[in-house]
PDB file of N, CA and C in Angstrom:
ATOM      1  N   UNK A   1      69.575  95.082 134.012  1.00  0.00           N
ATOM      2  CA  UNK A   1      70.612  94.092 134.027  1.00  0.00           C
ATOM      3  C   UNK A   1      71.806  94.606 134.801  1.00  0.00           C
ATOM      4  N   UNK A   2      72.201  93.603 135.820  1.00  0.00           N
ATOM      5  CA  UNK A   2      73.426  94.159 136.691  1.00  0.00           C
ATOM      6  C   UNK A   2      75.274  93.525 135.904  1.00  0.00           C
ATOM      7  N   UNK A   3      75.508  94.563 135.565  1.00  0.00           N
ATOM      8  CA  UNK A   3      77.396  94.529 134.793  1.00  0.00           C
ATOM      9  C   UNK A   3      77.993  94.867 135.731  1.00  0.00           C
ATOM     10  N   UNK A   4      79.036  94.097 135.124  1.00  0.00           N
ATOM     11  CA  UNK A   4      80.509  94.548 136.300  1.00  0.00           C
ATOM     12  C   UNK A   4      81.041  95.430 135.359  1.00  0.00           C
ATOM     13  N   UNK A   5      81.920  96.296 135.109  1.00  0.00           N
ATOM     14  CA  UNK A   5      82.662  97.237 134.266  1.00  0.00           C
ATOM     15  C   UNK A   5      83.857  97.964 135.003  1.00  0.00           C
ATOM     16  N   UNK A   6      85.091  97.807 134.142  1.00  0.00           N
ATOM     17  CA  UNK A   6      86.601  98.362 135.122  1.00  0.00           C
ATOM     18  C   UNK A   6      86.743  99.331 134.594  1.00  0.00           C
ATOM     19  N   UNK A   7      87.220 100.434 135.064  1.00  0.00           N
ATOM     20  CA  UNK A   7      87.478 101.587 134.244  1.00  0.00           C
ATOM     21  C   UNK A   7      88.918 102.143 134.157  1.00  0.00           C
ATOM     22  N   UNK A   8      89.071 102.435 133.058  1.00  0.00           N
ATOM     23  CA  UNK A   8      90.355 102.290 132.787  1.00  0.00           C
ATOM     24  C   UNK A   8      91.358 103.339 133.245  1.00  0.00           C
ATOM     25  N   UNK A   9      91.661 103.369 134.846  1.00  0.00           N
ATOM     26  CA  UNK A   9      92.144 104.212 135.521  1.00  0.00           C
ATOM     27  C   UNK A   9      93.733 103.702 135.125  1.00  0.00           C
ATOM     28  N   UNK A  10      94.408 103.781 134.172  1.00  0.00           N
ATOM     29  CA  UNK A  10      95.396 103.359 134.472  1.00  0.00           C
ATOM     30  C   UNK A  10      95.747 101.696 134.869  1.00  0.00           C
ATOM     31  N   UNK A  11      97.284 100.728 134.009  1.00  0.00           N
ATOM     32  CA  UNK A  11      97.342  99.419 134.921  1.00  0.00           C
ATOM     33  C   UNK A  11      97.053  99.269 136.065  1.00  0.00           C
ATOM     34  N   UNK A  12      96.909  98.138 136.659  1.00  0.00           N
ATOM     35  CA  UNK A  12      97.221  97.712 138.044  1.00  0.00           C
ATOM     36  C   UNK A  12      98.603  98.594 138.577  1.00  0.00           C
ATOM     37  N   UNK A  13      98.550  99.343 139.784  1.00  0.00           N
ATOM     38  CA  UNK A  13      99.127  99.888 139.937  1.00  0.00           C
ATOM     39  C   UNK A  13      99.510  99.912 141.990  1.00  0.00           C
ATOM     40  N   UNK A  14      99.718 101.086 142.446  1.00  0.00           N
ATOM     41  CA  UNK A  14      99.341 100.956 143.754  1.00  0.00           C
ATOM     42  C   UNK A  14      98.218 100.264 144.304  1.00  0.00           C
ATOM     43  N   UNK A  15      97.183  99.899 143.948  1.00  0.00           N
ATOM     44  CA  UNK A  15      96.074  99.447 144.882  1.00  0.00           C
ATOM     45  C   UNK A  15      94.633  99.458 143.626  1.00  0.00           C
ATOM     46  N   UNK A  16      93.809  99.180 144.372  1.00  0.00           N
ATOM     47  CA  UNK A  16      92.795  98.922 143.635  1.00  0.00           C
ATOM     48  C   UNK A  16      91.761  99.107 143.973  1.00  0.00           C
ATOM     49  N   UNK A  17      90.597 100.273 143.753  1.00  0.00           N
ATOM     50  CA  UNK A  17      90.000 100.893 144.378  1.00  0.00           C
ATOM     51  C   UNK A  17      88.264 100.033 143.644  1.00  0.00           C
ATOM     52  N   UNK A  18      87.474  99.751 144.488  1.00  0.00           N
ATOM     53  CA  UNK A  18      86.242  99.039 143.745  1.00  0.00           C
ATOM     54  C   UNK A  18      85.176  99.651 144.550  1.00  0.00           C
ATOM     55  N   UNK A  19      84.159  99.924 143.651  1.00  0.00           N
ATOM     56  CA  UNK A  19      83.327 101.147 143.666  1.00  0.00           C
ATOM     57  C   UNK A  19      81.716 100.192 143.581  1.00  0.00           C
ATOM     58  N   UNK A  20      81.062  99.700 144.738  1.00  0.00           N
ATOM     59  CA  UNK A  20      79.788  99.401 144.147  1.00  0.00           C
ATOM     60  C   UNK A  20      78.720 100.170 143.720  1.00  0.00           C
ATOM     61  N   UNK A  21      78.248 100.118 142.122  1.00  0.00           N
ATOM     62  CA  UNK A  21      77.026 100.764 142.075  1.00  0.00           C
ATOM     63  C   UNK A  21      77.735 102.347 141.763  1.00  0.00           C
ATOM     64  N   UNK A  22      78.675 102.783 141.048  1.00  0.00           N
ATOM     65  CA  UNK A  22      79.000 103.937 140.686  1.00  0.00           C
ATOM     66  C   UNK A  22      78.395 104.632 140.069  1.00  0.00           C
ATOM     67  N   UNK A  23      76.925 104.415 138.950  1.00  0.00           N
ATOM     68  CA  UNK A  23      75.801 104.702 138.687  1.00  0.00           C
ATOM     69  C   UNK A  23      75.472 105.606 139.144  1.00  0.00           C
ATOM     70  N   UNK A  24      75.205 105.958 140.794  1.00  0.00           N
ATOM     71  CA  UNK A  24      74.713 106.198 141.439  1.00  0.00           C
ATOM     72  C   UNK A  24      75.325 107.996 141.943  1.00  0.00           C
ATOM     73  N   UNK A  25      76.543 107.816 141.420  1.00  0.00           N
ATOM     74  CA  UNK A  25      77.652 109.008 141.456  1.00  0.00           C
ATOM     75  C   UNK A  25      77.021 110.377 140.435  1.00  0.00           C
ATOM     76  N   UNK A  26      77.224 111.342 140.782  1.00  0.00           N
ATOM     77  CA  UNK A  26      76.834 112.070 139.622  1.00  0.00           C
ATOM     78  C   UNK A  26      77.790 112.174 138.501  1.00  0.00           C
ATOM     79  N   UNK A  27      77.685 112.985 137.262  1.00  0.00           N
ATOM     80  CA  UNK A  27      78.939 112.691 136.410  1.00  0.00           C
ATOM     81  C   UNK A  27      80.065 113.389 137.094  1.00  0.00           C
ATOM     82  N   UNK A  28      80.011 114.168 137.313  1.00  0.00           N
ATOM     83  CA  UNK A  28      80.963 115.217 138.205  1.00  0.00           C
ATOM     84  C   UNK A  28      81.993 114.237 139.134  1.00  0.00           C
ATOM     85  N   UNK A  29      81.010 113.722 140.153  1.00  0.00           N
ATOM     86  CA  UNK A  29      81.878 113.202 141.041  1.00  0.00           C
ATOM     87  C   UNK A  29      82.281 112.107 140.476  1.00  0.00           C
ATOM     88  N   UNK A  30      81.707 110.817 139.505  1.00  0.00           N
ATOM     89  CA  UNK A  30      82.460 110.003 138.441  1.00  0.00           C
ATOM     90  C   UNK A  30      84.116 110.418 137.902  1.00  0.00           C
ATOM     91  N   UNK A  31      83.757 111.346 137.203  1.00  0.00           N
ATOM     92  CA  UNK A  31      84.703 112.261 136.841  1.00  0.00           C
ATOM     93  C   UNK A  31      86.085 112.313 137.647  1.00  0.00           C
ATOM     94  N   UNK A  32      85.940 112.986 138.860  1.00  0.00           N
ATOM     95  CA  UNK A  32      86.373 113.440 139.941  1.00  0.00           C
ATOM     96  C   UNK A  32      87.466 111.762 139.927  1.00  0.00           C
ATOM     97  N   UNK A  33      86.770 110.952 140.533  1.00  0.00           N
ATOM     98  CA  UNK A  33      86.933 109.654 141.170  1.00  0.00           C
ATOM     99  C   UNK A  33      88.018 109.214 139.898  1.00  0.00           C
ATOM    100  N   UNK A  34      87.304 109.186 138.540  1.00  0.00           N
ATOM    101  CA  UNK A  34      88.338 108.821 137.608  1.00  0.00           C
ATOM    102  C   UNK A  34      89.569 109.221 137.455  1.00  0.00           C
ATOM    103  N   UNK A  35      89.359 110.674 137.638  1.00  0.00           N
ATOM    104  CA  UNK A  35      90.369 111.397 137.519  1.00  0.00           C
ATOM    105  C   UNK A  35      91.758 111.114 138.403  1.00  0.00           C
ATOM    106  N   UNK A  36      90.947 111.334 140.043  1.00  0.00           N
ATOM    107  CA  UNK A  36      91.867 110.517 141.038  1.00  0.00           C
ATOM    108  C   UNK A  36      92.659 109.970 140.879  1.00  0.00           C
ATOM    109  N   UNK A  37      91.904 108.375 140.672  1.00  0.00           N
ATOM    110  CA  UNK A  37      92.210 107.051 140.337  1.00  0.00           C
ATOM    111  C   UNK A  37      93.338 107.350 139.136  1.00  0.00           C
ATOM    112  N   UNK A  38      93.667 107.896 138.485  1.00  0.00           N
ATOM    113  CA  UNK A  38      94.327 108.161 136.913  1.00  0.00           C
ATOM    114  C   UNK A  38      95.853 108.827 137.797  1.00  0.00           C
ATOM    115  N   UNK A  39      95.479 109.819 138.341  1.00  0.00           N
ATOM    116  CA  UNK A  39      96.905 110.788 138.989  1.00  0.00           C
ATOM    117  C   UNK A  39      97.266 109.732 139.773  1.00  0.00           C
ATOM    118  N   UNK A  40      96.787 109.480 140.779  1.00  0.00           N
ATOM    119  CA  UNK A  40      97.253 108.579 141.730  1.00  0.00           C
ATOM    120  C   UNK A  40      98.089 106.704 141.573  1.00  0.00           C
ATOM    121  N   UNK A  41      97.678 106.642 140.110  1.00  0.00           N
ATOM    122  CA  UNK A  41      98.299 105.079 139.735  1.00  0.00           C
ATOM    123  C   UNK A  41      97.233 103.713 139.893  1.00  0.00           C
ATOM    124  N   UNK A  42      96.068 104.282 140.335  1.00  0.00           N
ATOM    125  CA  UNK A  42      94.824 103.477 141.584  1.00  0.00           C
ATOM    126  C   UNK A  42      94.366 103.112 140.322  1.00  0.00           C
ATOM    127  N   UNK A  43      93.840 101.416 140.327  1.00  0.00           N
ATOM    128  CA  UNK A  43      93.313 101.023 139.064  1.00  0.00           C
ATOM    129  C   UNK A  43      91.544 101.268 139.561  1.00  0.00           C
ATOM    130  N   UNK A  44      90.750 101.496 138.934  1.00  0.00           N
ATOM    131  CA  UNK A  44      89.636 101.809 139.363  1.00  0.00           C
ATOM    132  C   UNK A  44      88.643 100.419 138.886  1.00  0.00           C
ATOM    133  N   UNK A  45      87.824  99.423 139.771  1.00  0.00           N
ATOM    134  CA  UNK A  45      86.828  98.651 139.329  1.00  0.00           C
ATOM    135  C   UNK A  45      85.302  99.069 139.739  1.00  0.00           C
ATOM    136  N   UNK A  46      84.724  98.831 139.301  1.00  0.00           N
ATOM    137  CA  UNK A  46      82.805  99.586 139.546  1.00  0.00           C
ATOM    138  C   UNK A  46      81.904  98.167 138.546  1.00  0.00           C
ATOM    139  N   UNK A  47      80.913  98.384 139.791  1.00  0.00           N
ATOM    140  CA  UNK A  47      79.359  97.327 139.326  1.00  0.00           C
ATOM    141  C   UNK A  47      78.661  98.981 139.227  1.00  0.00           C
ATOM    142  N   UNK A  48      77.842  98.182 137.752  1.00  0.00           N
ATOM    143  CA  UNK A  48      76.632  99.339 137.496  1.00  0.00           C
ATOM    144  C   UNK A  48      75.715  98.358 137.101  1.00  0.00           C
ATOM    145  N   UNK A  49      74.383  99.346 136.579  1.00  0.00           N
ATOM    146  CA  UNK A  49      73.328  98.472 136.379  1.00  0.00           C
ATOM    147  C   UNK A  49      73.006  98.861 134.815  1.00  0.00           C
ATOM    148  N   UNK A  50      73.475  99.819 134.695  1.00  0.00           N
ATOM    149  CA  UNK A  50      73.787 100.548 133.365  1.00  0.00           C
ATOM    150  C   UNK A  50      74.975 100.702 132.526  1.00  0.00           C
ATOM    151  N   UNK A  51      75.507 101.068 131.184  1.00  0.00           N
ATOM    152  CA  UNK A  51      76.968 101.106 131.138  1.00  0.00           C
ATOM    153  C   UNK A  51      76.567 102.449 130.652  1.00  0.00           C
ATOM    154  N   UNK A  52      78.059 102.732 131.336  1.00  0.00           N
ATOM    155  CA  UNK A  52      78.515 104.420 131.396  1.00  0.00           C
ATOM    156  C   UNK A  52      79.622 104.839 130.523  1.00  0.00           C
ATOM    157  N   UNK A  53      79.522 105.764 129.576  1.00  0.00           N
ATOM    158  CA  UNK A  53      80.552 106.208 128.950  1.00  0.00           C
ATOM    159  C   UNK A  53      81.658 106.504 129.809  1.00  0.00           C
ATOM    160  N   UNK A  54      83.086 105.582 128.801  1.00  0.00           N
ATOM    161  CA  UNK A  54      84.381 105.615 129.808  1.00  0.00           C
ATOM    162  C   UNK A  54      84.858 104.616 130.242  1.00  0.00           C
ATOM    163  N   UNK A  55      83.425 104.006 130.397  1.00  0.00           N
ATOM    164  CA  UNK A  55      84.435 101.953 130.831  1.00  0.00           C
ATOM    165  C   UNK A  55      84.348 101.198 130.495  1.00  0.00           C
ATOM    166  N   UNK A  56      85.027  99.896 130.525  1.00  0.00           N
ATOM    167  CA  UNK A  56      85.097  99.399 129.861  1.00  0.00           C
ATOM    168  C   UNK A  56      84.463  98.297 130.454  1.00  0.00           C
ATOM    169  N   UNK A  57      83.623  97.217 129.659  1.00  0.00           N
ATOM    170  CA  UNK A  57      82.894  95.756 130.213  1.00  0.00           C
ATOM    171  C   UNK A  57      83.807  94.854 130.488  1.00  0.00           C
ATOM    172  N   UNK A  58      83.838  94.173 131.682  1.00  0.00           N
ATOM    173  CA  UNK A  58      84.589  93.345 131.813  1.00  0.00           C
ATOM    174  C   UNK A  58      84.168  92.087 132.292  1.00  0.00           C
ATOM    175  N   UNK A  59      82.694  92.096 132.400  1.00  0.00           N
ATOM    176  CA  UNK A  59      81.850  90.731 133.057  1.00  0.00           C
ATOM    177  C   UNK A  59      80.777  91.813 132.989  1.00  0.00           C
ATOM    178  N   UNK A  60      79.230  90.756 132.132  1.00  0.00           N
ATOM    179  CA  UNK A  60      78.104  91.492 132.255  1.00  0.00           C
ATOM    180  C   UNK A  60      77.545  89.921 132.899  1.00  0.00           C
ATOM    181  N   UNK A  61      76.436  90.324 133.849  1.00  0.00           N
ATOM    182  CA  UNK A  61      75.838  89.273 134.546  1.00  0.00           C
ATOM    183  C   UNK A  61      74.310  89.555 133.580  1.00  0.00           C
ATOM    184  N   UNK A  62      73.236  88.633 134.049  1.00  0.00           N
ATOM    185  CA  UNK A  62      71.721  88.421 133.097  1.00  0.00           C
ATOM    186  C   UNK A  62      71.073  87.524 134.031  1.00  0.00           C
ATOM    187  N   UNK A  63      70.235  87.935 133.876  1.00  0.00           N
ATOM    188  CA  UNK A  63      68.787  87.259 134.750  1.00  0.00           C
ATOM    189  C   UNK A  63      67.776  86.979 134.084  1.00  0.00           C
ATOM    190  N   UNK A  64      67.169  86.359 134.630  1.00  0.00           N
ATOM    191  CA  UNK A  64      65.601  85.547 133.756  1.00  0.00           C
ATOM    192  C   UNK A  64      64.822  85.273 134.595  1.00  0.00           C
ATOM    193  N   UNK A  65      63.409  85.073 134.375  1.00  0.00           N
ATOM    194  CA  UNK A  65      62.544  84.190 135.104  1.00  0.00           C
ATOM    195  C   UNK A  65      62.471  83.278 135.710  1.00  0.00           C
ATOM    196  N   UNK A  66      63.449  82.012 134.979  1.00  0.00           N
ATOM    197  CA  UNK A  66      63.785  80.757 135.404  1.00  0.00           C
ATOM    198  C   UNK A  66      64.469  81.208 136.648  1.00  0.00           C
ATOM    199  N   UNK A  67      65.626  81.919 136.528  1.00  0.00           N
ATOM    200  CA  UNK A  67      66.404  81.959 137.792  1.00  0.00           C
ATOM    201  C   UNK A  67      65.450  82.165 138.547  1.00  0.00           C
ATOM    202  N   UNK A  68      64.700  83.371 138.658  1.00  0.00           N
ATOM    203  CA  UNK A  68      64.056  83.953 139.997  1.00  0.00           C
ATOM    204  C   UNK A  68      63.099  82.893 140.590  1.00  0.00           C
ATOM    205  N   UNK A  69      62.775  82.114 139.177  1.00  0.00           N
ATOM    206  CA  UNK A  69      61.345  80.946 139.907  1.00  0.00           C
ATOM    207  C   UNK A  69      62.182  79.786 141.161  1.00  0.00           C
ATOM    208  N   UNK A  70      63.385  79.776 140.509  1.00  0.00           N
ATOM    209  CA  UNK A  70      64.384  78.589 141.101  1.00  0.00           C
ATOM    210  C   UNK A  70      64.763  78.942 142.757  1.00  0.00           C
ATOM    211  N   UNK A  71      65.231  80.903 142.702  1.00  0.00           N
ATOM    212  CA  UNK A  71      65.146  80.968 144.029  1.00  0.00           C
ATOM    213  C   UNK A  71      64.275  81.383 144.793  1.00  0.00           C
ATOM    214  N   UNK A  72      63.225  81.870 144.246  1.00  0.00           N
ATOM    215  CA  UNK A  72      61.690  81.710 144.963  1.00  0.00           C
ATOM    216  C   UNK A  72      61.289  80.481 145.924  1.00  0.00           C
ATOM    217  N   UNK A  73      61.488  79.004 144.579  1.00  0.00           N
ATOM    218  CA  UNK A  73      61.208  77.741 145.395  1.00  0.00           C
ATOM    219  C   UNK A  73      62.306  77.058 146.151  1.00  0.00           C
ATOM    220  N   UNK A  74      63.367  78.221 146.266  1.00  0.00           N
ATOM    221  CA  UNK A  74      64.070  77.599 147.325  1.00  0.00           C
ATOM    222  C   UNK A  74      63.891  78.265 148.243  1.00  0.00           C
ATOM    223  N   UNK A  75      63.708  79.686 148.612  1.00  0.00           N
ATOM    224  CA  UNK A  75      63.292  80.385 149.573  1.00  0.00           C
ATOM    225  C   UNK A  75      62.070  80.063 150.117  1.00  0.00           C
ATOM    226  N   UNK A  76      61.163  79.687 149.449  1.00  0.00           N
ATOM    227  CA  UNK A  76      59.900  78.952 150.068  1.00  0.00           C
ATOM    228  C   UNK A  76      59.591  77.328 150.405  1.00  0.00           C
ATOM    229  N   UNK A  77      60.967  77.097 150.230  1.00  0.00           N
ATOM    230  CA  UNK A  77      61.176  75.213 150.724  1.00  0.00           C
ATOM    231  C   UNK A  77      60.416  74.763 151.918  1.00  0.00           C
ATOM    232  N   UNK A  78      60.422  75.534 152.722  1.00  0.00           N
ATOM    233  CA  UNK A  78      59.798  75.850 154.113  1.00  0.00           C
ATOM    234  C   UNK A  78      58.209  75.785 153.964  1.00  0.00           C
ATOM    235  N   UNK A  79      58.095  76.868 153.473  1.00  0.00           N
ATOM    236  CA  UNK A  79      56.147  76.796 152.999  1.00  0.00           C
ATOM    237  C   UNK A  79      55.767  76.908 151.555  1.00  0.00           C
ATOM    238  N   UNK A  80      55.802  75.276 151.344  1.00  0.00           N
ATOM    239  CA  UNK A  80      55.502  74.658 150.272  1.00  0.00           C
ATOM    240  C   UNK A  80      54.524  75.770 149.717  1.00  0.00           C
ATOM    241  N   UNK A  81      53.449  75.368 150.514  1.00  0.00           N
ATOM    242  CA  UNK A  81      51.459  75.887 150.035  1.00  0.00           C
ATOM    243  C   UNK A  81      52.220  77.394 149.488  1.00  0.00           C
ATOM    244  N   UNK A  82      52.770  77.945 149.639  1.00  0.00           N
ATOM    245  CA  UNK A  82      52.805  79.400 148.911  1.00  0.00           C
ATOM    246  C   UNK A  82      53.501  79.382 147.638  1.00  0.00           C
ATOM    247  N   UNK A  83      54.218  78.033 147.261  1.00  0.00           N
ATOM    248  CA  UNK A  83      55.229  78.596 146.236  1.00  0.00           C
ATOM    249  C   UNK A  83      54.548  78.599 144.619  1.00  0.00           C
ATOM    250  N   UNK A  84      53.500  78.044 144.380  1.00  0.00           N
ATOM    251  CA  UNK A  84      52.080  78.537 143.679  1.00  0.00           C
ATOM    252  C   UNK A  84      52.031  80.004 143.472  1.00  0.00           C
ATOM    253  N   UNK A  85      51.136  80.303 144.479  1.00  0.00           N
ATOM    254  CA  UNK A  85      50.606  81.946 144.393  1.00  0.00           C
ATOM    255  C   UNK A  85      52.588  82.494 144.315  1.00  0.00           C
ATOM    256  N   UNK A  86      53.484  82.154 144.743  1.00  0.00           N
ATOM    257  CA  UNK A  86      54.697  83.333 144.612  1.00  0.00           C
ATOM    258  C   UNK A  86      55.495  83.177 142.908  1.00  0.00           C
ATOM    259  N   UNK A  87      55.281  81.619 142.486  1.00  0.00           N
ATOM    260  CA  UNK A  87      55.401  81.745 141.356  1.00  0.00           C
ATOM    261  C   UNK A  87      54.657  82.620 140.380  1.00  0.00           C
ATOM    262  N   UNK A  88      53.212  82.952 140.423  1.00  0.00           N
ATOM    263  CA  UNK A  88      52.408  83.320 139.971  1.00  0.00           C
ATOM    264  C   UNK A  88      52.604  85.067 140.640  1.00  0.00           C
ATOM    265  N   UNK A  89      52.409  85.225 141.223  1.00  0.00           N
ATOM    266  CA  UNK A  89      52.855  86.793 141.249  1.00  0.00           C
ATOM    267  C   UNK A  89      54.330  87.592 140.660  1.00  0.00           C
ATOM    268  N   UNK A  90      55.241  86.395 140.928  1.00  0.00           N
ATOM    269  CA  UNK A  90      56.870  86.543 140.405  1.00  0.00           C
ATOM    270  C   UNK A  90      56.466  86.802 138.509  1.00  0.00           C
ATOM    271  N   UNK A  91      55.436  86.037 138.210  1.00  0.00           N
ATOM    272  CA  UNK A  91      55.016  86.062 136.210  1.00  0.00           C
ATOM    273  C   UNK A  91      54.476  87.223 136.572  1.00  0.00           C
ATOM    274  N   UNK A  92      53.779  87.582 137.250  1.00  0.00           N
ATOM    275  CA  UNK A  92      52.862  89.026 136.945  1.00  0.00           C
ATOM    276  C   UNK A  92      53.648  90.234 137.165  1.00  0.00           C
ATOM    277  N   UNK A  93      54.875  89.975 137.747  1.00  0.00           N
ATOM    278  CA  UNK A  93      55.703  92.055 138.192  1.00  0.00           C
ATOM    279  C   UNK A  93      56.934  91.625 137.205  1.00  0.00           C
ATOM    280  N   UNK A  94      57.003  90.550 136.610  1.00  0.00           N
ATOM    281  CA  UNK A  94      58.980  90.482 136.268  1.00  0.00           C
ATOM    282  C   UNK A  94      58.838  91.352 135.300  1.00  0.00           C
ATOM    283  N   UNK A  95      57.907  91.313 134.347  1.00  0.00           N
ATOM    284  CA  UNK A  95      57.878  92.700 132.712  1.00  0.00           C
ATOM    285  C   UNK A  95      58.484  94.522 133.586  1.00  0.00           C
ATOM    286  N   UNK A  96      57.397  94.371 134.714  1.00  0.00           N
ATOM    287  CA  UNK A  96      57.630  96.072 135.305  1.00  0.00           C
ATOM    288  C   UNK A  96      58.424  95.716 136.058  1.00  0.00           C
ATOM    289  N   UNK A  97      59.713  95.025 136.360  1.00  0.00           N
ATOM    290  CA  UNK A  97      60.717  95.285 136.576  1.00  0.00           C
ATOM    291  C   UNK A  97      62.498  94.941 136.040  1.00  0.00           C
ATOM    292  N   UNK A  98      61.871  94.835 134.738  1.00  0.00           N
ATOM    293  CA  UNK A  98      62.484  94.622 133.543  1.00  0.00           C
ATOM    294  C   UNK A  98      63.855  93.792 133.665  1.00  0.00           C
ATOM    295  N   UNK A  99      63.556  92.649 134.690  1.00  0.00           N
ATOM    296  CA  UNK A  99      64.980  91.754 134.998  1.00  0.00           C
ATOM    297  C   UNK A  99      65.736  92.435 136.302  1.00  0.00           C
ATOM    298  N   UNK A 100      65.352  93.446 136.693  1.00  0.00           N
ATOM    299  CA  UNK A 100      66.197  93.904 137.733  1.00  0.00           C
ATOM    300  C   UNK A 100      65.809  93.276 138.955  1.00  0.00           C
ATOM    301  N   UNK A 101      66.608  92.305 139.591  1.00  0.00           N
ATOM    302  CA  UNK A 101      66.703  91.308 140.798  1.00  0.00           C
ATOM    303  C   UNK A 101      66.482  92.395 141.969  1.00  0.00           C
ATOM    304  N   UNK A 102      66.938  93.441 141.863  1.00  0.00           N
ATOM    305  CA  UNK A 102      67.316  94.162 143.429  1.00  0.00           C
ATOM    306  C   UNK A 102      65.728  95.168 143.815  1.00  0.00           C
ATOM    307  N   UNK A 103      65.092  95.048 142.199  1.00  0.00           N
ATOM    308  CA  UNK A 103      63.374  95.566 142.429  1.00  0.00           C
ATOM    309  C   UNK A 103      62.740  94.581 142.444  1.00  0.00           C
ATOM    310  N   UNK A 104      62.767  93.526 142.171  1.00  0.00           N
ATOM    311  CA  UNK A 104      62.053  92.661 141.647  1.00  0.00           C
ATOM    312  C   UNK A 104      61.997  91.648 143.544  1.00  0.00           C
ATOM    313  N   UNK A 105      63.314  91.676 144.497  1.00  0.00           N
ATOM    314  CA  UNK A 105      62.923  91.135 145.427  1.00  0.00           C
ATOM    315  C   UNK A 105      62.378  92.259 146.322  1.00  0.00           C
ATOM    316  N   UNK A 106      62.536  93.280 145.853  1.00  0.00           N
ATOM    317  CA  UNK A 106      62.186  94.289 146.818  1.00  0.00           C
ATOM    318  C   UNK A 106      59.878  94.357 146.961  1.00  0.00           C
ATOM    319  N   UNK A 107      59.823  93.738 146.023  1.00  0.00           N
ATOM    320  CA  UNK A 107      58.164  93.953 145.388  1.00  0.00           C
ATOM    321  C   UNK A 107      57.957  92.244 145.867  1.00  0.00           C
ATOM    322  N   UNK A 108      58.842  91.509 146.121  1.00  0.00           N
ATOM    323  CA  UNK A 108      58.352  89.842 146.178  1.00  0.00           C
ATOM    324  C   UNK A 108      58.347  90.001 147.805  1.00  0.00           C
ATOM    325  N   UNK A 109      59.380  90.829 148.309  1.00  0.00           N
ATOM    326  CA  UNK A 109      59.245  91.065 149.927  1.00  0.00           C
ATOM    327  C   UNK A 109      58.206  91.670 150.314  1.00  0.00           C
ATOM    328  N   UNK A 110      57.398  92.428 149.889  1.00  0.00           N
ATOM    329  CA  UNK A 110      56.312  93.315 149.978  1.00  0.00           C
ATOM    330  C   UNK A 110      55.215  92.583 149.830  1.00  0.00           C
ATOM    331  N   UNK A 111      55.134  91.743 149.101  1.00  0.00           N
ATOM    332  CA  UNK A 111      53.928  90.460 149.011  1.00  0.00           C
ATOM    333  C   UNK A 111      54.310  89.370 149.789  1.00  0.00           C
ATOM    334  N   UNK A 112      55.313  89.291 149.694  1.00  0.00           N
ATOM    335  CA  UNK A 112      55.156  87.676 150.874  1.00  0.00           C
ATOM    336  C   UNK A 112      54.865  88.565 152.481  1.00  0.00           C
ATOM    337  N   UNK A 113      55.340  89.850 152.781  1.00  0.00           N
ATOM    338  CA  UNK A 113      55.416  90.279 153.854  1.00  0.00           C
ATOM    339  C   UNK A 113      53.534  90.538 153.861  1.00  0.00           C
ATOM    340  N   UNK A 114      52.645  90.921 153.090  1.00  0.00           N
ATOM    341  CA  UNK A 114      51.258  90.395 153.133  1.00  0.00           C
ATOM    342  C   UNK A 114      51.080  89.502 152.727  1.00  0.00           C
ATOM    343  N   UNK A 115      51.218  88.554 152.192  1.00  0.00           N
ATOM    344  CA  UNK A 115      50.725  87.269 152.717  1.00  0.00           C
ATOM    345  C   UNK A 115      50.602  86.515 153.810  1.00  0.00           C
ATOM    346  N   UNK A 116      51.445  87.041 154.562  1.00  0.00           N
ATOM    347  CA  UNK A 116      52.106  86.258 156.157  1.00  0.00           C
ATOM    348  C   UNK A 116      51.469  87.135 157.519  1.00  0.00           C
ATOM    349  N   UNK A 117      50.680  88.300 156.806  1.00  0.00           N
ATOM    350  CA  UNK A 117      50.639  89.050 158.137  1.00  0.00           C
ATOM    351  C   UNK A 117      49.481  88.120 159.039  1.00  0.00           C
ATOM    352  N   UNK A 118      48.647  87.903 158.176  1.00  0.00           N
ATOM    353  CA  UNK A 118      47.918  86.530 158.897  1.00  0.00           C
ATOM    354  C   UNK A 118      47.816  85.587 159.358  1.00  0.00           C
ATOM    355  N   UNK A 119      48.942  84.718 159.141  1.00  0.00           N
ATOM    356  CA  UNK A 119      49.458  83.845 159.824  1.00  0.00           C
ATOM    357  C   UNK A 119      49.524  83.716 161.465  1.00  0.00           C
ATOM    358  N   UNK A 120      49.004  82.327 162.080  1.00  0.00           N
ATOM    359  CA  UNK A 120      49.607  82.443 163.195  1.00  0.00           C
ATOM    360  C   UNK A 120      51.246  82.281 163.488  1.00  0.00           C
ATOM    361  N   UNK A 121      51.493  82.821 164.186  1.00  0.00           N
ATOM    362  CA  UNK A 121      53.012  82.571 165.162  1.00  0.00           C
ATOM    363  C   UNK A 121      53.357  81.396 165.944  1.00  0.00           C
TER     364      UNK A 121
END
């Protein structure tokens, strides 16, 4: 599940520093960045996909099936005949990728990209 979360560097202050995907930071350099952000007056905002000790929630986003089926059949508005088999593969990977949109199109690109290699041009 993808959250937004602000961390509590201090009010709004000089500026406002926004961090996508801070997750991704080790704790160290987290740390580091917080710390910064804290001396400096810098209010600190960060998207994770996880919540991290230290910040605070300030908007959690949620996904479902429904959504993904909705933009599947809009992404496939174009070629009707597939949106069948993409619904039906979208039910078979969403469990092993437990709601996460950013794996979940990454594995739907990988199948539509074979499905199509056959296609004429």
């Amino acid at each position: 599940m993808s959250a937004v979360f602000g961390g509590p560097c201090g009010s709004l202050g000089k500026s406002l520093l926004i961090i996508d995907g801070i997750e991704q930071l080790d704790p160290l350099r987290r740390w580091m960045l917080r710390r910064f952000c804290k001396q400096s007056g810098q209010t600190l905002l960060a998207t994770m996909h996880q919540k991290l000790a230290g910040f605070h929630v300030i908007h959690q986003t949620a996904t479902d099936i429904d959504l993904a089926g909705r933009i599947v059949r809009r992404l496939l508005a174009d070629t009707p005949w597939m949106i069948d088999s993409a619904e039906a593969h979208l039910r078979q990977i969403w469990n092993q990728h437990d709601g996460n949109f950013r794996n979940l199109w990454s594995s739907m690109y990988d199948w539509y990209q074979l499905q199509t290699v056959h296609l004429p041009s």
